[in-house]
Protein backbone atom coordinates (compact mmCIF):
# COMPACT_ATOMS: atom_id res chain seq x y z
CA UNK A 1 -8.73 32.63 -16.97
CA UNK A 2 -10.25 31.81 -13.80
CA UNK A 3 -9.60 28.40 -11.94
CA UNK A 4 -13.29 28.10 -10.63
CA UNK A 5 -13.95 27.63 -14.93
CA UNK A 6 -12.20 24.19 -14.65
CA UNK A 7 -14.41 23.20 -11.43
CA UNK A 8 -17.20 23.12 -13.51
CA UNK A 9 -18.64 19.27 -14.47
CA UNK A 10 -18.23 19.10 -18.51
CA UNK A 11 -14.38 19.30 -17.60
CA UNK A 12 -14.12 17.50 -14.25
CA UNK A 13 -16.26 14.39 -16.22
CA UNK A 14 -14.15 13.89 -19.08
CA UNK A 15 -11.13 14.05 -17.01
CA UNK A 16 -12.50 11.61 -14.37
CA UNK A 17 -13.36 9.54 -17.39
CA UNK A 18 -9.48 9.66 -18.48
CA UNK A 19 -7.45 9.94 -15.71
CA UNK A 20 -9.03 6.92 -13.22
CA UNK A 21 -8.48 4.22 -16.11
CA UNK A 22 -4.99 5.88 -15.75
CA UNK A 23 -4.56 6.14 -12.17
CA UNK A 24 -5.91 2.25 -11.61
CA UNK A 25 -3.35 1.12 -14.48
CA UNK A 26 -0.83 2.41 -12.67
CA UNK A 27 -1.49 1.41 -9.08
CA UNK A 28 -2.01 -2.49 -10.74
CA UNK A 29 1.33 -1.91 -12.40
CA UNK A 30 3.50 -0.61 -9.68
CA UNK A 31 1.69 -3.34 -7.50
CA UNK A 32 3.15 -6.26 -9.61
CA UNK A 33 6.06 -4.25 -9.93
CA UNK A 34 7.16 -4.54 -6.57
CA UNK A 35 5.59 -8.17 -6.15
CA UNK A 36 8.05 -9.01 -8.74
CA UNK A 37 10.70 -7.02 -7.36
CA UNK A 38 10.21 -8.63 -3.75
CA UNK A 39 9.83 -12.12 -5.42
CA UNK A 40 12.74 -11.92 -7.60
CA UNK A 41 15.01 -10.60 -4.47
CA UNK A 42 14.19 -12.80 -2.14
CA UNK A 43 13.02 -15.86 -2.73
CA UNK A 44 15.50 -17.90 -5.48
CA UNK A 45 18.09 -16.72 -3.06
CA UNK A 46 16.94 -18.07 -0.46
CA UNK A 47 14.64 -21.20 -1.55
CA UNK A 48 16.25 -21.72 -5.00
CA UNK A 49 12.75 -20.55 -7.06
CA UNK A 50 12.72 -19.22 -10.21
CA UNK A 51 12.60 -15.34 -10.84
CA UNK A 52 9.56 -14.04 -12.21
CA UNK A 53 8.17 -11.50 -14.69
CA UNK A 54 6.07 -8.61 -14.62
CA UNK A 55 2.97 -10.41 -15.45
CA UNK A 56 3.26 -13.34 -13.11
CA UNK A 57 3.75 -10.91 -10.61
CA UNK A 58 0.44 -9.27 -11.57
CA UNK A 59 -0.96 -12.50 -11.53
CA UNK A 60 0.72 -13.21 -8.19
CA UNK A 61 -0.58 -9.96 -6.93
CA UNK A 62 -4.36 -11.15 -7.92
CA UNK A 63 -4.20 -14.39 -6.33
CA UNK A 64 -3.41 -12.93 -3.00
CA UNK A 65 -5.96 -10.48 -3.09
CA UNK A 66 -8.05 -13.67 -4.33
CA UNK A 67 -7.22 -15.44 -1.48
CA UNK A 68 -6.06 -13.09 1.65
CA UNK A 69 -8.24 -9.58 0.56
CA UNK A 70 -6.88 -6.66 1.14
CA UNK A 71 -6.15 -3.07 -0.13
CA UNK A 72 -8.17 -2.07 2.09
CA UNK A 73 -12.23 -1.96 1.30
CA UNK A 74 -13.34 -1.31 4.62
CA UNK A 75 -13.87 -3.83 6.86
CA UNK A 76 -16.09 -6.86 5.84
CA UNK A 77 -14.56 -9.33 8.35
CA UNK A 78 -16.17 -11.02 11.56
CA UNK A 79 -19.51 -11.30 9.23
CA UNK A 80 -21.97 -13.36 11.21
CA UNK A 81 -20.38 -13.02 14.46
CA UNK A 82 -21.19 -9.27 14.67
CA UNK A 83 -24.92 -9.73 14.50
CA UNK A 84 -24.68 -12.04 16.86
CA UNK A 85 -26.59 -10.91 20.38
CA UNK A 86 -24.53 -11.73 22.94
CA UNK A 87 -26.13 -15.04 24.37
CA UNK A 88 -25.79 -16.11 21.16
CA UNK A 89 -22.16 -15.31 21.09
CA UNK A 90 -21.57 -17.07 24.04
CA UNK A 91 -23.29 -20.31 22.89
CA UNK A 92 -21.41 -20.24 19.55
CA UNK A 93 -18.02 -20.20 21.88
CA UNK A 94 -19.30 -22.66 24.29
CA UNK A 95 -20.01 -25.33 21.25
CA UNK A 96 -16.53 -24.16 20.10
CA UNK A 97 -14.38 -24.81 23.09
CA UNK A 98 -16.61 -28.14 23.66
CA UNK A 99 -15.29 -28.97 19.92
CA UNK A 100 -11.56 -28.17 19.96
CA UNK A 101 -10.37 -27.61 22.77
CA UNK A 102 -8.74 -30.59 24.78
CA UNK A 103 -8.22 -28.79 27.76
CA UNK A 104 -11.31 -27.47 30.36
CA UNK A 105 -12.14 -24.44 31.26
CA UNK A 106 -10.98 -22.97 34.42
CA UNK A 107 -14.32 -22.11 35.42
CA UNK A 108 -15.43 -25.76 34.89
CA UNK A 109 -12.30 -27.30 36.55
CA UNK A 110 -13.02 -28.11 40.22
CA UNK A 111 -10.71 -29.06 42.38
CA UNK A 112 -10.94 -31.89 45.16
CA UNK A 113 -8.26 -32.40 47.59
CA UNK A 114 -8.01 -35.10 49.99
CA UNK A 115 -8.19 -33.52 53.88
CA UNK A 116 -4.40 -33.85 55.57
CA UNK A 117 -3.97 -35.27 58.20
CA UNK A 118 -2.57 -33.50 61.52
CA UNK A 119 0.71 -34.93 62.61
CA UNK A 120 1.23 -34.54 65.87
């Protein structure tokens, strides 16, 4: 029996069909697995919190991916600001600064000093 037989798609399909189901289960299990495990170690030690179970930390586990993304994906972030040309950039950072920022720029900060006097 040859291993190239196996290679060919009427197995590999049925066995894709089985074993990623499987293989997702188990990555979603261990994940909440060691949420819980984390949770349950460190936190009603130190911040008196309850312990958890295995689903909350599934649950737990969800919300942060909800919230924070993650596990990956590739990429995604900085949407609108990588399209951006590079005047346009610049003008989105301007009206930032001129929004938030309490203190001036350096480039916009002059400085005027009084002429000393000689003392002779």
């Amino acid at each position: 029996m040859s291993i190239k037989r196996f290679w060919k798609w009427y197995y590999i399909v049925p066995a894709a069909i089985v074993l990623v189901p499987v293989a997702i289960a188990l990555i979603v299990f261990l994940g909440g697995g060691v949420v819980m495990l984390l949770w349950n170690w460190l936190l009603p030690p130190l911040f008196g919190l309850p312990e958890i179970s295995l689903l909350q930390g599934f649950g737990l586990l969800a919300l942060c991916r909800i919230l924070f993304g993650g596990f990956g994906g590739g990429g995604g972030g900085g949407g609108f600001e990588k399209r951006m040309s590079d005047k346009d950039r610049e003008q989105f950072r301007e009206r930032m600064r001129d929004r938030f920022c309490d203190t001036p720029r350096a480039a916009d900060v002059v400085i005027e000093r009084e002429p000393t006097k000689a003392t002779d």
